[in-house]
N, C-alpha and C. Protein backbone atom coordinates (compact mmCIF):
# COMPACT_ATOMS: atom_id res chain seq x y z
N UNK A 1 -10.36 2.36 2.58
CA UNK A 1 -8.93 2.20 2.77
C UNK A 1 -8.40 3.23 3.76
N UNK A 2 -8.59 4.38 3.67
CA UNK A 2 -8.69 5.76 4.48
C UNK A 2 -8.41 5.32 6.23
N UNK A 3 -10.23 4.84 6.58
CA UNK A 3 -10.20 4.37 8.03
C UNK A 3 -9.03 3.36 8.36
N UNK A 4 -9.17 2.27 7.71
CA UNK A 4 -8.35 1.14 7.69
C UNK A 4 -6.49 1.50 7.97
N UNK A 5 -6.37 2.64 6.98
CA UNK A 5 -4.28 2.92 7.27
C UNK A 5 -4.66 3.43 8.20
N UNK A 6 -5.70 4.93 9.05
CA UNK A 6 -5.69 5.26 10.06
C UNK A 6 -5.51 4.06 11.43
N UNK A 7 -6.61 3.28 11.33
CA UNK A 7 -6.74 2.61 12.34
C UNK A 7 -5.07 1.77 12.56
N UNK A 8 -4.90 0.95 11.12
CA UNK A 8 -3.40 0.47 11.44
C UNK A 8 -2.25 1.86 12.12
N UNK A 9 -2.08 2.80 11.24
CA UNK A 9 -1.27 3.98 12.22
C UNK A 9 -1.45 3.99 13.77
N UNK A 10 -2.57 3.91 13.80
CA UNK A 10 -2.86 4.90 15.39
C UNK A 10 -2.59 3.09 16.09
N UNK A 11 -2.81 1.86 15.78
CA UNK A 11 -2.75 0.42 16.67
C UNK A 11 -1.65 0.42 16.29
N UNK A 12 -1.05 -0.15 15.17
CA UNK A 12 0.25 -0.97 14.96
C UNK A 12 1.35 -0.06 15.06
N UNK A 13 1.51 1.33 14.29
CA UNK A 13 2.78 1.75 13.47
C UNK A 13 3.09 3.20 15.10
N UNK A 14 2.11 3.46 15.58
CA UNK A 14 2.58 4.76 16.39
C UNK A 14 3.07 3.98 17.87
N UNK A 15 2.24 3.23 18.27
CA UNK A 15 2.99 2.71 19.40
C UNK A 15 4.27 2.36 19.91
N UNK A 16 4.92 1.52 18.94
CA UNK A 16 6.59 1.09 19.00
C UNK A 16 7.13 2.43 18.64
N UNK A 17 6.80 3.23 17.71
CA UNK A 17 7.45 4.22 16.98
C UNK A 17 7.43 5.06 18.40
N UNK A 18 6.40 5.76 19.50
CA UNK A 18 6.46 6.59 20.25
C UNK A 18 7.04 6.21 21.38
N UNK A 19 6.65 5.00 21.70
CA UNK A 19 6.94 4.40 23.22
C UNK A 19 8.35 4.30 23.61
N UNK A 20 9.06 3.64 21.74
CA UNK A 20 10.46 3.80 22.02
C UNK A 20 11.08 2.08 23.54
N UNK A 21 9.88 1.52 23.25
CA UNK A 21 10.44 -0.21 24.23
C UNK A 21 11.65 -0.86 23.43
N UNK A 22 12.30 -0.72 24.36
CA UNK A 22 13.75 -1.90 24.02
C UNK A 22 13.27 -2.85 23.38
N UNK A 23 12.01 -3.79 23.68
CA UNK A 23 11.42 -4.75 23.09
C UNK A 23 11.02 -4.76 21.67
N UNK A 24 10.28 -3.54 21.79
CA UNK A 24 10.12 -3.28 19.70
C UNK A 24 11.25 -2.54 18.89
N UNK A 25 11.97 -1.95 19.77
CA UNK A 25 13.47 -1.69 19.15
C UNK A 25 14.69 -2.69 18.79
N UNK A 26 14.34 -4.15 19.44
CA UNK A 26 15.17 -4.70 18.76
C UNK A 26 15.02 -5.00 17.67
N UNK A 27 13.51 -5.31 17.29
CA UNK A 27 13.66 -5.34 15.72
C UNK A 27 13.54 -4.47 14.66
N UNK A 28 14.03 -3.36 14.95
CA UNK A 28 14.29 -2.15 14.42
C UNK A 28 15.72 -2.51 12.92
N UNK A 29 15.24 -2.13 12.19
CA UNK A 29 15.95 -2.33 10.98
C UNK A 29 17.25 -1.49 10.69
N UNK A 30 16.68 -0.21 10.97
CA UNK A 30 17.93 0.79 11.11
C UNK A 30 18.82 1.06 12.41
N UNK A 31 19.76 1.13 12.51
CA UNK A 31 20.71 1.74 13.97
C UNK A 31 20.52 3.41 14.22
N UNK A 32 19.79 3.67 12.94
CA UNK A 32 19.58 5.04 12.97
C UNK A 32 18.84 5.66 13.26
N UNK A 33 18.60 7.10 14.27
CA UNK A 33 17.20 7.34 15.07
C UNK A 33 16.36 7.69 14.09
N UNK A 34 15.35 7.37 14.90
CA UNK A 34 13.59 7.73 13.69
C UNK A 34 14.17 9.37 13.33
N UNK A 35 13.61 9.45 11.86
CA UNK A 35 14.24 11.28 11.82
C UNK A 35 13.16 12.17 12.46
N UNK A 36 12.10 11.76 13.00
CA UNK A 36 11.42 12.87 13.92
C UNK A 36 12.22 12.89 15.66
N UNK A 37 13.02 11.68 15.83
CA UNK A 37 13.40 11.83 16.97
C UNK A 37 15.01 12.50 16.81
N UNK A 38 15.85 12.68 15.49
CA UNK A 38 17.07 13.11 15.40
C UNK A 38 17.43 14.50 16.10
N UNK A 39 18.56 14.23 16.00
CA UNK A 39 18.98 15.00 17.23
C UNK A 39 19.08 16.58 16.24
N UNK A 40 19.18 16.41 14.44
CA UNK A 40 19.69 17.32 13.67
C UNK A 40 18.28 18.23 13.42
N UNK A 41 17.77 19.08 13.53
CA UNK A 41 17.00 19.94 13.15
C UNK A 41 16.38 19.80 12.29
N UNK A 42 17.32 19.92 10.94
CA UNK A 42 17.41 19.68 9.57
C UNK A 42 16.85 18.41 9.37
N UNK A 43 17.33 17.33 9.93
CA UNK A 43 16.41 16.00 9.32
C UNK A 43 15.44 16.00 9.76
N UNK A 44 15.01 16.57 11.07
CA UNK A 44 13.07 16.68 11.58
C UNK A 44 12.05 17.67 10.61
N UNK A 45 13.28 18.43 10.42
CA UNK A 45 12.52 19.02 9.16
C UNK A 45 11.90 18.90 7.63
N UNK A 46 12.85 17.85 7.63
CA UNK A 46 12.91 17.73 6.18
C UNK A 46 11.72 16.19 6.27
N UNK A 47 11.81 15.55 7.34
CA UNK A 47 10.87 14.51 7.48
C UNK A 47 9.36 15.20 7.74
N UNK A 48 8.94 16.29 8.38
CA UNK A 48 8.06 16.43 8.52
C UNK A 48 7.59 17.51 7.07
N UNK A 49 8.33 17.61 6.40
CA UNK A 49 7.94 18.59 5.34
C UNK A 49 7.56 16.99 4.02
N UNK A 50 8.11 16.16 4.67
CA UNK A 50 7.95 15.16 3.64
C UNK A 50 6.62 13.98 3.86
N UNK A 51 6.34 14.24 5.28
CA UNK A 51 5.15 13.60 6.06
C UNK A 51 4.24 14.63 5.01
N UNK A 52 4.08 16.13 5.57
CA UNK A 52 2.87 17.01 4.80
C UNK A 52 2.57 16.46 3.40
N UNK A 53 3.83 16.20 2.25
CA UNK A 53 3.57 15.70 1.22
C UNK A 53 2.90 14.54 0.90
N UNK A 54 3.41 13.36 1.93
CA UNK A 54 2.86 12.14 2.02
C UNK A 54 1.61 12.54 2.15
N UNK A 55 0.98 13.15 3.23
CA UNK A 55 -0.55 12.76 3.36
C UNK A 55 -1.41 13.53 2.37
N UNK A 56 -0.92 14.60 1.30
CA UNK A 56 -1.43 14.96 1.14
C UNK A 56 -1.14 14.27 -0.63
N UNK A 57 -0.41 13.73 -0.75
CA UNK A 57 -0.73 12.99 -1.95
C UNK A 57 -1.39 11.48 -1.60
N UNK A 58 -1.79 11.02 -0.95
CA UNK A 58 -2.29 10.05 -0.19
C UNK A 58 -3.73 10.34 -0.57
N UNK A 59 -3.93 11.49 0.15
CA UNK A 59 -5.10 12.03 -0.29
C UNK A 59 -5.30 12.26 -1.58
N UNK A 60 -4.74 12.28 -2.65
CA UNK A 60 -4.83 13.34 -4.03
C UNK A 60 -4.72 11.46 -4.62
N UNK A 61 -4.45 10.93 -3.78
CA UNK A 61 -4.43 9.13 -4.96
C UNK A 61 -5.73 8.64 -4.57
N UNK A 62 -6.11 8.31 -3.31
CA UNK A 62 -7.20 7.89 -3.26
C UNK A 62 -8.33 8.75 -2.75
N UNK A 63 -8.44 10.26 -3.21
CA UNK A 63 -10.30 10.49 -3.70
C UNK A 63 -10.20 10.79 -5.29
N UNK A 64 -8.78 10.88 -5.71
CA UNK A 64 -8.70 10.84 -6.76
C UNK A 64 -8.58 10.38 -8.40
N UNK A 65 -7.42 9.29 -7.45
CA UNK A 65 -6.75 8.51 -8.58
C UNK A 65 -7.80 6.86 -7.98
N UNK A 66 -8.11 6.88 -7.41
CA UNK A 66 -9.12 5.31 -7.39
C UNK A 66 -10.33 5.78 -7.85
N UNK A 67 -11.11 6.64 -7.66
CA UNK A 67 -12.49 6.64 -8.50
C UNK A 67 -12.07 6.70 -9.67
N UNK A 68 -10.86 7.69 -10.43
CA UNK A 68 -10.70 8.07 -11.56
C UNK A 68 -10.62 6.19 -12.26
N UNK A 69 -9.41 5.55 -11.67
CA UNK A 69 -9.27 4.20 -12.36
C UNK A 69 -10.54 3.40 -12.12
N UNK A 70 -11.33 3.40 -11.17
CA UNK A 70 -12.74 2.85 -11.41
C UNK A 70 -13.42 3.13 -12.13
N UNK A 71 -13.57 4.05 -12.72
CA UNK A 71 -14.63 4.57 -13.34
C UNK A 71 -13.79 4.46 -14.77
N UNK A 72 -12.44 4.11 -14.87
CA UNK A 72 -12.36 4.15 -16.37
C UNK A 72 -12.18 2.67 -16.53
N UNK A 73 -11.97 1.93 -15.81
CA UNK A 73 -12.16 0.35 -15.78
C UNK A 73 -13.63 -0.48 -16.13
N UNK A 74 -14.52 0.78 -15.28
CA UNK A 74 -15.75 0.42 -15.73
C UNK A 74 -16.59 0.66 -17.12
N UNK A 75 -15.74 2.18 -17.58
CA UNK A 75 -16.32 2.31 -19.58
C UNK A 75 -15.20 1.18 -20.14
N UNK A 76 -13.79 0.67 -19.77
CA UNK A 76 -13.14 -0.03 -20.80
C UNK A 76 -13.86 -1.62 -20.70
N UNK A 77 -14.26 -1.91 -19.80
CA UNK A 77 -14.79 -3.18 -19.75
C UNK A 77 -15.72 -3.40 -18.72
N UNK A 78 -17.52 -2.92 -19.43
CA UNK A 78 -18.13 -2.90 -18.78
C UNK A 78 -18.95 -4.29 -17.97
N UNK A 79 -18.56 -5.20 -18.56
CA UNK A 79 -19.59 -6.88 -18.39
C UNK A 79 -18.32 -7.29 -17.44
N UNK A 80 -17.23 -7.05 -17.06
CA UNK A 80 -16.06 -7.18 -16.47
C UNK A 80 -16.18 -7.18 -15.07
N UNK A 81 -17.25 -6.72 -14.39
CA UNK A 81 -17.09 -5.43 -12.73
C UNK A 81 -17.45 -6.87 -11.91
N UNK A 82 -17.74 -6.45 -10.99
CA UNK A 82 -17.44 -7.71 -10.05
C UNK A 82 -18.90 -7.70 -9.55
N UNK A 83 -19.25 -8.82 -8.70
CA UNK A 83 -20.44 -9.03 -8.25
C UNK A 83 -20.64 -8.46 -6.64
N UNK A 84 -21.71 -7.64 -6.44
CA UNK A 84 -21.64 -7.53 -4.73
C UNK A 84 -23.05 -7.85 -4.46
N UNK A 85 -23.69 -8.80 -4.90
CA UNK A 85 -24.98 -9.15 -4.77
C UNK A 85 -24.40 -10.30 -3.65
N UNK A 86 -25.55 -10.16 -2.84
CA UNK A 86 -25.87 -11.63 -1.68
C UNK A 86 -26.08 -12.66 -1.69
N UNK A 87 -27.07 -12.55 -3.25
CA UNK A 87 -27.09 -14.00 -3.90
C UNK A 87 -25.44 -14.67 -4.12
N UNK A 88 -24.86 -13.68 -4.32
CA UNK A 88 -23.90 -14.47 -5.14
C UNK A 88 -23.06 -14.66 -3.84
N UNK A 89 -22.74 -14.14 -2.80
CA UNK A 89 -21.91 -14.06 -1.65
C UNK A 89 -20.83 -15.78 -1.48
N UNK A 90 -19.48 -15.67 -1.31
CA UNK A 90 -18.85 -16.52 -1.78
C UNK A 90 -18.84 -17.54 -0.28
N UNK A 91 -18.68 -19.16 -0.60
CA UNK A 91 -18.71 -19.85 0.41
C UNK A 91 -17.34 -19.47 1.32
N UNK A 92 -17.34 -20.18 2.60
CA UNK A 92 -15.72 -20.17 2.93
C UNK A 92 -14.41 -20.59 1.80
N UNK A 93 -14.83 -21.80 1.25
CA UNK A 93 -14.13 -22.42 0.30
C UNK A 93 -13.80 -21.07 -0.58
N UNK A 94 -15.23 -20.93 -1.37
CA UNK A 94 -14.32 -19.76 -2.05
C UNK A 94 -13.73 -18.75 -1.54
N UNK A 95 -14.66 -18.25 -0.95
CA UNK A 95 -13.84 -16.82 -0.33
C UNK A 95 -12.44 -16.97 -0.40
N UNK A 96 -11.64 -17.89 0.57
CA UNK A 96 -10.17 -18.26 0.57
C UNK A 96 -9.43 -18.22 -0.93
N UNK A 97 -10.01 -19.57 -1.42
CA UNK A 97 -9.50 -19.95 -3.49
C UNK A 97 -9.80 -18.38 -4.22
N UNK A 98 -10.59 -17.43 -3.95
CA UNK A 98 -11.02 -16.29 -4.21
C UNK A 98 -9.48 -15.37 -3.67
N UNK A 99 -9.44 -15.71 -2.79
CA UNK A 99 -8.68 -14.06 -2.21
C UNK A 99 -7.09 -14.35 -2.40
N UNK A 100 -6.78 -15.97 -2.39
CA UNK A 100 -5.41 -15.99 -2.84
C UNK A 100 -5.51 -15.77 -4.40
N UNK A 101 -6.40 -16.34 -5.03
CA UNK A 101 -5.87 -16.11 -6.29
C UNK A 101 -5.91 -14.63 -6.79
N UNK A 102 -6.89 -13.46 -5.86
CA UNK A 102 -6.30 -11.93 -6.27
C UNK A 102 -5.15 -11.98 -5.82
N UNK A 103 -4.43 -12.59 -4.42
CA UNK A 103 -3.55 -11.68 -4.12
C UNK A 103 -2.54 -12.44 -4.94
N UNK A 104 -2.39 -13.68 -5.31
CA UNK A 104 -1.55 -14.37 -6.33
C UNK A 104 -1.05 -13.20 -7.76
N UNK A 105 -2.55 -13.06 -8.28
CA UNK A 105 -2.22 -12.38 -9.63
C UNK A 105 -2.07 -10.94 -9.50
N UNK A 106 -2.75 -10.39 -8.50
CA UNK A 106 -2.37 -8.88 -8.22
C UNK A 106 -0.58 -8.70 -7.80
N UNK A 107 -0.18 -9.37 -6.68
CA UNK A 107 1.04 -9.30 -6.14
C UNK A 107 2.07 -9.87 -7.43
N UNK A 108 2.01 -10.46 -8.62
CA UNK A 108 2.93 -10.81 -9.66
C UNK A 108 2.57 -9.56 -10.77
N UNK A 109 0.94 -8.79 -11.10
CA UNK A 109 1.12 -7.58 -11.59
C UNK A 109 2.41 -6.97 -11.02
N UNK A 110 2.03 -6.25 -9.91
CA UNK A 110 2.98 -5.24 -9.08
C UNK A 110 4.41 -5.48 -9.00
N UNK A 111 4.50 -6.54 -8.99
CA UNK A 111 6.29 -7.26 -9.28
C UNK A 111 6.70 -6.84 -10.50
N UNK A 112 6.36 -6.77 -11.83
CA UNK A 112 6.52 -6.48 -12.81
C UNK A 112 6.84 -5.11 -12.94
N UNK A 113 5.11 -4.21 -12.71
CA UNK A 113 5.16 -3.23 -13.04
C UNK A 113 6.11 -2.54 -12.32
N UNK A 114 6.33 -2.96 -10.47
CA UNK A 114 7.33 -2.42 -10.11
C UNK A 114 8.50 -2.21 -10.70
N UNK A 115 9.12 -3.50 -11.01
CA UNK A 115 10.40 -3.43 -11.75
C UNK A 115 10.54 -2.56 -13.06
N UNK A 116 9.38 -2.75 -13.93
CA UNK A 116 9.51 -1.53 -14.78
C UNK A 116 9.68 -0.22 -14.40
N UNK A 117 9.00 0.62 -13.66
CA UNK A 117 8.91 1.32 -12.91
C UNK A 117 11.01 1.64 -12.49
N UNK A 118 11.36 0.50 -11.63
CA UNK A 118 12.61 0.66 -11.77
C UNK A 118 13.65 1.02 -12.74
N UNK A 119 13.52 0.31 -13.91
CA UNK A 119 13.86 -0.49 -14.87
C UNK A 119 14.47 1.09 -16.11
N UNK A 120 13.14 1.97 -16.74
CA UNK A 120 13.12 2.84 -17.29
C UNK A 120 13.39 4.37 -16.70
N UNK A 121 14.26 4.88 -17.08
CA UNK A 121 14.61 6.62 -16.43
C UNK A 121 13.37 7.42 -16.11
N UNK A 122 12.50 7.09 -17.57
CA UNK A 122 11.40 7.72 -17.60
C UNK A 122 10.69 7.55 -16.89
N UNK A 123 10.41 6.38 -16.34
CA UNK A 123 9.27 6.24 -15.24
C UNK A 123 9.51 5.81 -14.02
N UNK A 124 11.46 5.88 -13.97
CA UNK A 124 12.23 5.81 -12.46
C UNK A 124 11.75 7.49 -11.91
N UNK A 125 11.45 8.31 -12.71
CA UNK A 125 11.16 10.03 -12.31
C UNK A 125 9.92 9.77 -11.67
N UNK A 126 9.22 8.86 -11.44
CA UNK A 126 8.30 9.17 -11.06
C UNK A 126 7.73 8.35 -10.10
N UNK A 127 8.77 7.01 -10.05
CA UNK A 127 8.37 6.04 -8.59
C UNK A 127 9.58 6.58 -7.40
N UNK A 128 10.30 7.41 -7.89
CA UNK A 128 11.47 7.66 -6.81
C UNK A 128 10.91 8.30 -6.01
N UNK A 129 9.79 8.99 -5.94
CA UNK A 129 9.23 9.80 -5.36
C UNK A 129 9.41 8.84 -3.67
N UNK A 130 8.79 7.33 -3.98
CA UNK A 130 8.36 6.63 -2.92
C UNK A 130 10.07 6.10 -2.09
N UNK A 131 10.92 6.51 -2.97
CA UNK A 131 12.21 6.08 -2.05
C UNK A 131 12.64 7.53 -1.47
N UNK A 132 12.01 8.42 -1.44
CA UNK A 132 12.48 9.78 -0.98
C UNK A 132 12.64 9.31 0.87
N UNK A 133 12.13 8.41 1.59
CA UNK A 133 12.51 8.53 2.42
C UNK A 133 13.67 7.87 2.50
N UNK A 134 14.71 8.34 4.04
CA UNK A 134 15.73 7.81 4.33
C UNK A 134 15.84 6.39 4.96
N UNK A 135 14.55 6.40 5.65
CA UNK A 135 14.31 5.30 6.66
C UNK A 135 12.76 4.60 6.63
N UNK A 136 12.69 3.46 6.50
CA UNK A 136 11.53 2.99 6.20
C UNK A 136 10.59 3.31 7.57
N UNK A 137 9.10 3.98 6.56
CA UNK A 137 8.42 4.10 8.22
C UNK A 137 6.76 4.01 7.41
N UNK A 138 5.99 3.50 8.40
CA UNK A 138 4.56 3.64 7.63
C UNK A 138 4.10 4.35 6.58
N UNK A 139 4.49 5.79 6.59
CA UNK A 139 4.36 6.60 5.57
C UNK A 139 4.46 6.70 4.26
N UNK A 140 5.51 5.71 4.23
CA UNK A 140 6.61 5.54 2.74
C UNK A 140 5.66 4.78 2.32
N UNK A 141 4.61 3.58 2.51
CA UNK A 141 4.09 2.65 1.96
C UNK A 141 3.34 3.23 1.21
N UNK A 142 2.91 4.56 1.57
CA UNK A 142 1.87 5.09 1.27
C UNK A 142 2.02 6.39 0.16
N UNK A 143 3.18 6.69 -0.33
CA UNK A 143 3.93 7.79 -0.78
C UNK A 143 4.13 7.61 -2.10
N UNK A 144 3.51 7.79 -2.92
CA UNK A 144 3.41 7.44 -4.60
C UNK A 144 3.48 9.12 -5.45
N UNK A 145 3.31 8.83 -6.41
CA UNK A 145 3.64 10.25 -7.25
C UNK A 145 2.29 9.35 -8.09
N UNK A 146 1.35 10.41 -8.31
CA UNK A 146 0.06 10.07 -9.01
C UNK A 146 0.17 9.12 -10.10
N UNK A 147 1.22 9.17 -10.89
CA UNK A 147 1.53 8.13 -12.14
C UNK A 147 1.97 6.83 -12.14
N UNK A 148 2.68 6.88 -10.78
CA UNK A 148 3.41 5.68 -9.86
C UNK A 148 2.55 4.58 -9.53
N UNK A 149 1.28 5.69 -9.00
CA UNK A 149 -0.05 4.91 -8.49
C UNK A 149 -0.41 4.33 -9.33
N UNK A 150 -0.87 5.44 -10.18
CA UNK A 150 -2.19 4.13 -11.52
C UNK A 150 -1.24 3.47 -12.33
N UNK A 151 0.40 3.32 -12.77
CA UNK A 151 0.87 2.18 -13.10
C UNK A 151 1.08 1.21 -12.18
N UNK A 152 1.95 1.35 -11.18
CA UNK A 152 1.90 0.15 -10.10
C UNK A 152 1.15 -0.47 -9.16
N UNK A 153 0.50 0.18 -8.80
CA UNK A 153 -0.86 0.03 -7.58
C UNK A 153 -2.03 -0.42 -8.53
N UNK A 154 -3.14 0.67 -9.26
CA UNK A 154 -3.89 0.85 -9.03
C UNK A 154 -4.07 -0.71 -10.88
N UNK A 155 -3.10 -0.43 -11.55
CA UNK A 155 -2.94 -1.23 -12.83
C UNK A 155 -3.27 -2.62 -12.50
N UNK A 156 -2.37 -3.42 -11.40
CA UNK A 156 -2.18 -4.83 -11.14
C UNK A 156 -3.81 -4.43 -10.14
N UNK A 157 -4.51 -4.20 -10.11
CA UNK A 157 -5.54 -4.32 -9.10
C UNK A 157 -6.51 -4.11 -10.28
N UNK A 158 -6.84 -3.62 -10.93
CA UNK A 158 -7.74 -3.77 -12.16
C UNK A 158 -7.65 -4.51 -13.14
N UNK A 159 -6.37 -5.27 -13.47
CA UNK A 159 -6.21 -6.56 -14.51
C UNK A 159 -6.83 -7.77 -13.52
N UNK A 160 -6.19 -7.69 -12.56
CA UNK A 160 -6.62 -8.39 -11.08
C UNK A 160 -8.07 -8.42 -11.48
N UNK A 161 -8.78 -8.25 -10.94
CA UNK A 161 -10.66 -7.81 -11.37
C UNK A 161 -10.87 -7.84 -12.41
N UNK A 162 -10.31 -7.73 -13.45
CA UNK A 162 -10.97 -7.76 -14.60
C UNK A 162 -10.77 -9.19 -15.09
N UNK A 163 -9.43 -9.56 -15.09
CA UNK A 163 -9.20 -11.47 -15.33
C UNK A 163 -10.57 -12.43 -14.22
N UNK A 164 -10.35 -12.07 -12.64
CA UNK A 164 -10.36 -13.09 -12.13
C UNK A 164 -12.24 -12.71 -11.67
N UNK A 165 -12.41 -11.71 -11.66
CA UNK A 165 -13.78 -10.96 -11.33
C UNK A 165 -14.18 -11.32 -10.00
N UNK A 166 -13.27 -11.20 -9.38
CA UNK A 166 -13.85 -11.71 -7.39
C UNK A 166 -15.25 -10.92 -7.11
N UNK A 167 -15.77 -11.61 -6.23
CA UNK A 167 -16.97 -10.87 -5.46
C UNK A 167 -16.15 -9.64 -4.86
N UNK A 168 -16.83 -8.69 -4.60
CA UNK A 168 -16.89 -7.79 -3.86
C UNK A 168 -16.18 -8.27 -2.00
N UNK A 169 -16.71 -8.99 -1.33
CA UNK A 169 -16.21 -9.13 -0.45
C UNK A 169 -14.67 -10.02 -0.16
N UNK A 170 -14.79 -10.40 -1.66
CA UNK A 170 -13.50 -11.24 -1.84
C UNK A 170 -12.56 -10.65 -2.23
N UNK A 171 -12.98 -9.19 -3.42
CA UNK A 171 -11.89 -8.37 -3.26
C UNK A 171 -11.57 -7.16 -2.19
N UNK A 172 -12.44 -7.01 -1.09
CA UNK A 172 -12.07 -6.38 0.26
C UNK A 172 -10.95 -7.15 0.89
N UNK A 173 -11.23 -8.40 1.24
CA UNK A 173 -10.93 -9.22 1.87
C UNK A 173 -8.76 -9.09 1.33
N UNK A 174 -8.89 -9.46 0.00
CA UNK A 174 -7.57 -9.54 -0.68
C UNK A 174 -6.87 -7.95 -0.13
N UNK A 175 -7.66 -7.28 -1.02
CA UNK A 175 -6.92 -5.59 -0.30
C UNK A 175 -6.54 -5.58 0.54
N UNK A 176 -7.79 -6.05 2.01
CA UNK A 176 -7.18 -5.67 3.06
C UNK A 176 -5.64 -6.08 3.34
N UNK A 177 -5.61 -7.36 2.84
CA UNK A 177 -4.05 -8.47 3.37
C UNK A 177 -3.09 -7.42 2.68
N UNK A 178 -3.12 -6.93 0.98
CA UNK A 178 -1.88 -7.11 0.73
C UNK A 178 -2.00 -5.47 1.10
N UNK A 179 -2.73 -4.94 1.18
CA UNK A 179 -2.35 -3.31 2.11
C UNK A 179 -1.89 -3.33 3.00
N UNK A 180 -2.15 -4.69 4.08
CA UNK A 180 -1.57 -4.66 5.66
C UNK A 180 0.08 -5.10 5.08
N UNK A 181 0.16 -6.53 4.51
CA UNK A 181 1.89 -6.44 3.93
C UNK A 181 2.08 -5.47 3.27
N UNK A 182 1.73 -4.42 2.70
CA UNK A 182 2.91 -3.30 2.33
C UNK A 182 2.97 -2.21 3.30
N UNK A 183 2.21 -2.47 4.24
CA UNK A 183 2.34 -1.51 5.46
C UNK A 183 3.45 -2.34 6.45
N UNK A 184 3.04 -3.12 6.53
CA UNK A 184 4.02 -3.95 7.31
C UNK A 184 5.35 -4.17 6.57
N UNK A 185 5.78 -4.43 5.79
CA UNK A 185 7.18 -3.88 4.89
C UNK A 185 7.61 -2.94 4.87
N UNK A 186 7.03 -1.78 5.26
CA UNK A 186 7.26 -0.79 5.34
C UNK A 186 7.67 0.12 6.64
N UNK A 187 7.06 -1.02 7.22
CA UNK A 187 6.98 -0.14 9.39
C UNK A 187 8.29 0.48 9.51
N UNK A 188 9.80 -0.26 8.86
CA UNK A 188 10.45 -0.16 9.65
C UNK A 188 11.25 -0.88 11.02
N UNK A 189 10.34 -1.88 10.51
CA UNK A 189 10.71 -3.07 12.06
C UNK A 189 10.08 -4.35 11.36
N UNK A 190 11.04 -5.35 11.59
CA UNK A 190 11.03 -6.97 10.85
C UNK A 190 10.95 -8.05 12.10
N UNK A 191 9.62 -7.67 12.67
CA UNK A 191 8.93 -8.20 13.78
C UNK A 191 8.84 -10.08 13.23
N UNK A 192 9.40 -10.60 14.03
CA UNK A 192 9.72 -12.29 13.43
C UNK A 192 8.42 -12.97 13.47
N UNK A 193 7.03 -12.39 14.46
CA UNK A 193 6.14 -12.56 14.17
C UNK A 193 5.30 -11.98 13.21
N UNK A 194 5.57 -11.38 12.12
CA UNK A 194 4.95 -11.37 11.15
C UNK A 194 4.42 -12.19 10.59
N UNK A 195 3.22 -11.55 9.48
CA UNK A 195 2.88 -13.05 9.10
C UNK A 195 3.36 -12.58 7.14
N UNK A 196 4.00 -11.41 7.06
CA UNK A 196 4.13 -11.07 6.13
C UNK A 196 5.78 -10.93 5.41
């Protein structure tokens, strides 16, 4: 996942963001300048003190909080794990019927748990973390508070696998999509060619 947000950052999310083209600025969501480009001190500051946090809980979720939920997914239900054998490797047919139906049942987890997440004080303390920014920008997609993660993220992705048990390349395949839509929901820009 690591390479993958890099590679999207450095292709999709830094280009429009640096280049600054009239063309990718029209579909710019906010009227308001990126806060690394503000004119106020104070908001470059406070964005880049909030970037350091981002990447570094980014980091602290996934070498942390994904082996941790793998590995406890794998003692709670061990006959459960998914297949990455070759024998089993899924046709086109499946692959597809495979990867919508993770992203079907994963993306209606996360709807839920999100809203809970909303929903309760107690555990609004701990997804607000991800509305700390002012302005939607790649980063934010990525900006969880460790508890945030393994209820909303990491929860609907292991009921996900454990109900539907995709192959291995079928659950790459799903990740990749709905990581690129929450990156892409997130850019900051509601590009009409989306496919998300």
């Amino acid at each position: 996942v690591a390479p993958y947000y890099l590679i999207y950052v450095l292709i999709v999310a830094l280009p429009p963001y640096l280049l600054g083209w009239e063309f990718f600025e029209q579909y710019k969501i906010s009227n308001d300048p990126w806060p690394w480009k503000d004119e106020r001190e104070s908001v470059r500051k406070e964005f880049w003190k909030l970037t350091y946090k981002s990447v570094w809980l980014d980091f602290f979720n996934i070498c942390i909080g994904v082996p941790g939920c793998v590995y406890t997914k794998t003692i709670l239900f061990p006959h459960r794990s998914m297949s990455f054998s070759i024998d089993d490797w899924p046709t086109q047919w499946e692959l597809f019927v495979g990867v919508m139906a993770v992203v079907y049942v994963s993306e209606f987890g996360f709807y839920w748990t999100h809203r809970i997440m909303h929903a309760y004080p107690k555990l609004y303390q701990f997804h607000k973390f991800h509305h700390q920014y002012n302005q939607n920008n790649v980063l934010s997609a990525q900006y969880f508070h460790p508890i945030d993660f393994v209820f909303s993220i990491a929860a609907p992705v292991i009921a996900t696998n454990t109900i539907i048990r995709p192959h291995g390349v079928t659950q790459l395949v799903a990740g990749l999509w709905i990581f690129t839509a929450n990156l892409d929901d997130h850019l900051g820009y509601a590009f009409p060619w989306s496919p998300v």
